[in-house]
Protein backbone atom coordinates (compact mmCIF):
# COMPACT_ATOMS: atom_id res chain seq x y z
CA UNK A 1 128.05 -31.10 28.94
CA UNK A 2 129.54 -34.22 30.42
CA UNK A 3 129.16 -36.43 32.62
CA UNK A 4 129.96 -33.95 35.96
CA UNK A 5 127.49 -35.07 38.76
CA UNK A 6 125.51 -37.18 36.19
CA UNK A 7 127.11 -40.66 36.93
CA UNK A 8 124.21 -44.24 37.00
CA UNK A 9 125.01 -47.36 38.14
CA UNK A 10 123.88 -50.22 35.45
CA UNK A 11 121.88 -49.65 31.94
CA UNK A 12 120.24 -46.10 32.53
CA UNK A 13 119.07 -44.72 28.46
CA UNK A 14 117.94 -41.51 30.96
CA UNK A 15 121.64 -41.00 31.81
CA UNK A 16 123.28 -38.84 28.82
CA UNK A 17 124.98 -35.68 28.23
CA UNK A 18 125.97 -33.61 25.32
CA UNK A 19 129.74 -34.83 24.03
CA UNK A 20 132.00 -32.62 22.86
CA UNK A 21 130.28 -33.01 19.27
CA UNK A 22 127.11 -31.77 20.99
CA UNK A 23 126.07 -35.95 20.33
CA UNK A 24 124.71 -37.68 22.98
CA UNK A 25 126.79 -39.86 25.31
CA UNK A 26 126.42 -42.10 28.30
CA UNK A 27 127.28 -41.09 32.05
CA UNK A 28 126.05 -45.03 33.12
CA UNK A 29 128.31 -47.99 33.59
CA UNK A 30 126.87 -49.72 30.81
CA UNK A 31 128.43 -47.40 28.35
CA UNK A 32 131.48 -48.97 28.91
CA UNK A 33 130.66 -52.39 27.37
CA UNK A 34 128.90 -50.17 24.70
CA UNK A 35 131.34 -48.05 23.74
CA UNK A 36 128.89 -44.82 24.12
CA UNK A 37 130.73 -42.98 27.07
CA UNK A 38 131.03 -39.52 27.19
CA UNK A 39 134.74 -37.97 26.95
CA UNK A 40 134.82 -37.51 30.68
CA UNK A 41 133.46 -40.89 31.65
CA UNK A 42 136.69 -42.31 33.33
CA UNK A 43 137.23 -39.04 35.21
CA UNK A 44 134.06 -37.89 36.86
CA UNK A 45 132.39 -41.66 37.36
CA UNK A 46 134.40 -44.70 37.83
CA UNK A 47 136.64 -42.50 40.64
CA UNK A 48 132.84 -42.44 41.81
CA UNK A 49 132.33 -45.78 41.75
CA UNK A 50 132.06 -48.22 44.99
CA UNK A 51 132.03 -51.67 45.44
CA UNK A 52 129.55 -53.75 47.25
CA UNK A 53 130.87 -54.68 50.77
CA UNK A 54 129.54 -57.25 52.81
CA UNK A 55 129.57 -57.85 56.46
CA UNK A 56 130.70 -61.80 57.70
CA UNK A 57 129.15 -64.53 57.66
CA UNK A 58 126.41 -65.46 60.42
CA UNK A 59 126.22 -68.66 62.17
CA UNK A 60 124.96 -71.82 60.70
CA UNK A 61 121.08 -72.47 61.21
CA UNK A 62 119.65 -75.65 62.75
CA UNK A 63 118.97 -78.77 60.52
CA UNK A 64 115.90 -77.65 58.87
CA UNK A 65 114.81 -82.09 59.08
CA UNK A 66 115.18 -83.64 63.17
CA UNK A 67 115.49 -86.99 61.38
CA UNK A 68 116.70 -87.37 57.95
CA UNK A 69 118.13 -85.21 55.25
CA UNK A 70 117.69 -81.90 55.39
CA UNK A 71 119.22 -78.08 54.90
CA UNK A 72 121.05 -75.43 56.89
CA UNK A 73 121.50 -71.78 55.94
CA UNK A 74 123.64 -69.06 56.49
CA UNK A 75 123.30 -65.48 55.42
CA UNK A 76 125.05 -62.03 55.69
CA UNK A 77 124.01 -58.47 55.19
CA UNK A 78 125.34 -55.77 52.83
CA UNK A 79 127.41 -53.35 54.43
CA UNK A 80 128.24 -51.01 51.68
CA UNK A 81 125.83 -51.20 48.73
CA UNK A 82 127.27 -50.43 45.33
CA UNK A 83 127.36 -47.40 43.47
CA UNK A 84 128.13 -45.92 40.21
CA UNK A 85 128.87 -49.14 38.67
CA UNK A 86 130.53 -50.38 41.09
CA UNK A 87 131.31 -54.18 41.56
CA UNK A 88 127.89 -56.05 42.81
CA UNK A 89 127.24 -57.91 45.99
CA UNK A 90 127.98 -61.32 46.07
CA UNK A 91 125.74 -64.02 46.92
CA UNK A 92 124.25 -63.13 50.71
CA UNK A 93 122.97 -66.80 51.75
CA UNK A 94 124.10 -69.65 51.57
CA UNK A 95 122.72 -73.23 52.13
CA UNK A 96 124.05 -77.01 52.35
CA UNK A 97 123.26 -80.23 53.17
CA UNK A 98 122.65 -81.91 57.23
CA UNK A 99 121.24 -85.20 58.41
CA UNK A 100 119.05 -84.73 61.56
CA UNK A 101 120.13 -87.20 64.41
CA UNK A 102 117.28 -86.49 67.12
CA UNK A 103 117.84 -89.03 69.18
CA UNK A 104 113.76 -90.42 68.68
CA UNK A 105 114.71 -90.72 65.30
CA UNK A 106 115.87 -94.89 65.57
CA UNK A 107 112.26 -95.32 67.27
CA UNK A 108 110.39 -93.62 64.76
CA UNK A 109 108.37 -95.31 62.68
């Protein structure tokens, strides 16, 4: 038994193995906050495990308002998803505030 090849990213009640006490155990990263992990856990899965990686930051977008308030965004892909419980992506877009200026704006009614 064990958790040898068997590792799952997140909650996964399909992802057991027989312990040592022929019980069943855990082989997903959730066992860790419950306490259910089989005796080889720490070996065979979190060496496993890989982070989220993300690529930069892409350029600002264009006021989504010509006149007035409006929004920008920004995004940026994943370049390494996670695995095996890995840490998660953080947030991929991003947006803030802009105030259009087209110069017709002072003539529009």
């Amino acid at each position: 038994g064990g958790c040898w090849h068997r590792c799952c990213p997140g909650r996964n009640n399909a992802c057991w193995a027989l312990g040592a006490r022929r019980a069943r155990c855990y082989c997903d990263s959730y066992c860790e906050r419950t306490g259910d992990c089989c005796e080889d856990y720490q070996a065979a899965c979190r060496r496993a495990a890989v982070g989220c990686v993300v690529g930069p930051w892409g350029p600002w977008s264009g006021c989504s308002s010509s006149c007035g308030v409006g929004s920008r965004a920004r995004s940026r892909q994943v370049t390494v998803p996670p695995r095996h419980g890995g840490q998660p992506c953080p947030d991929l877009k991003q947006r803030r505030g802009c105030l259009g200026e087209h110069p017709t704006c002072g003539t529009a009614k």
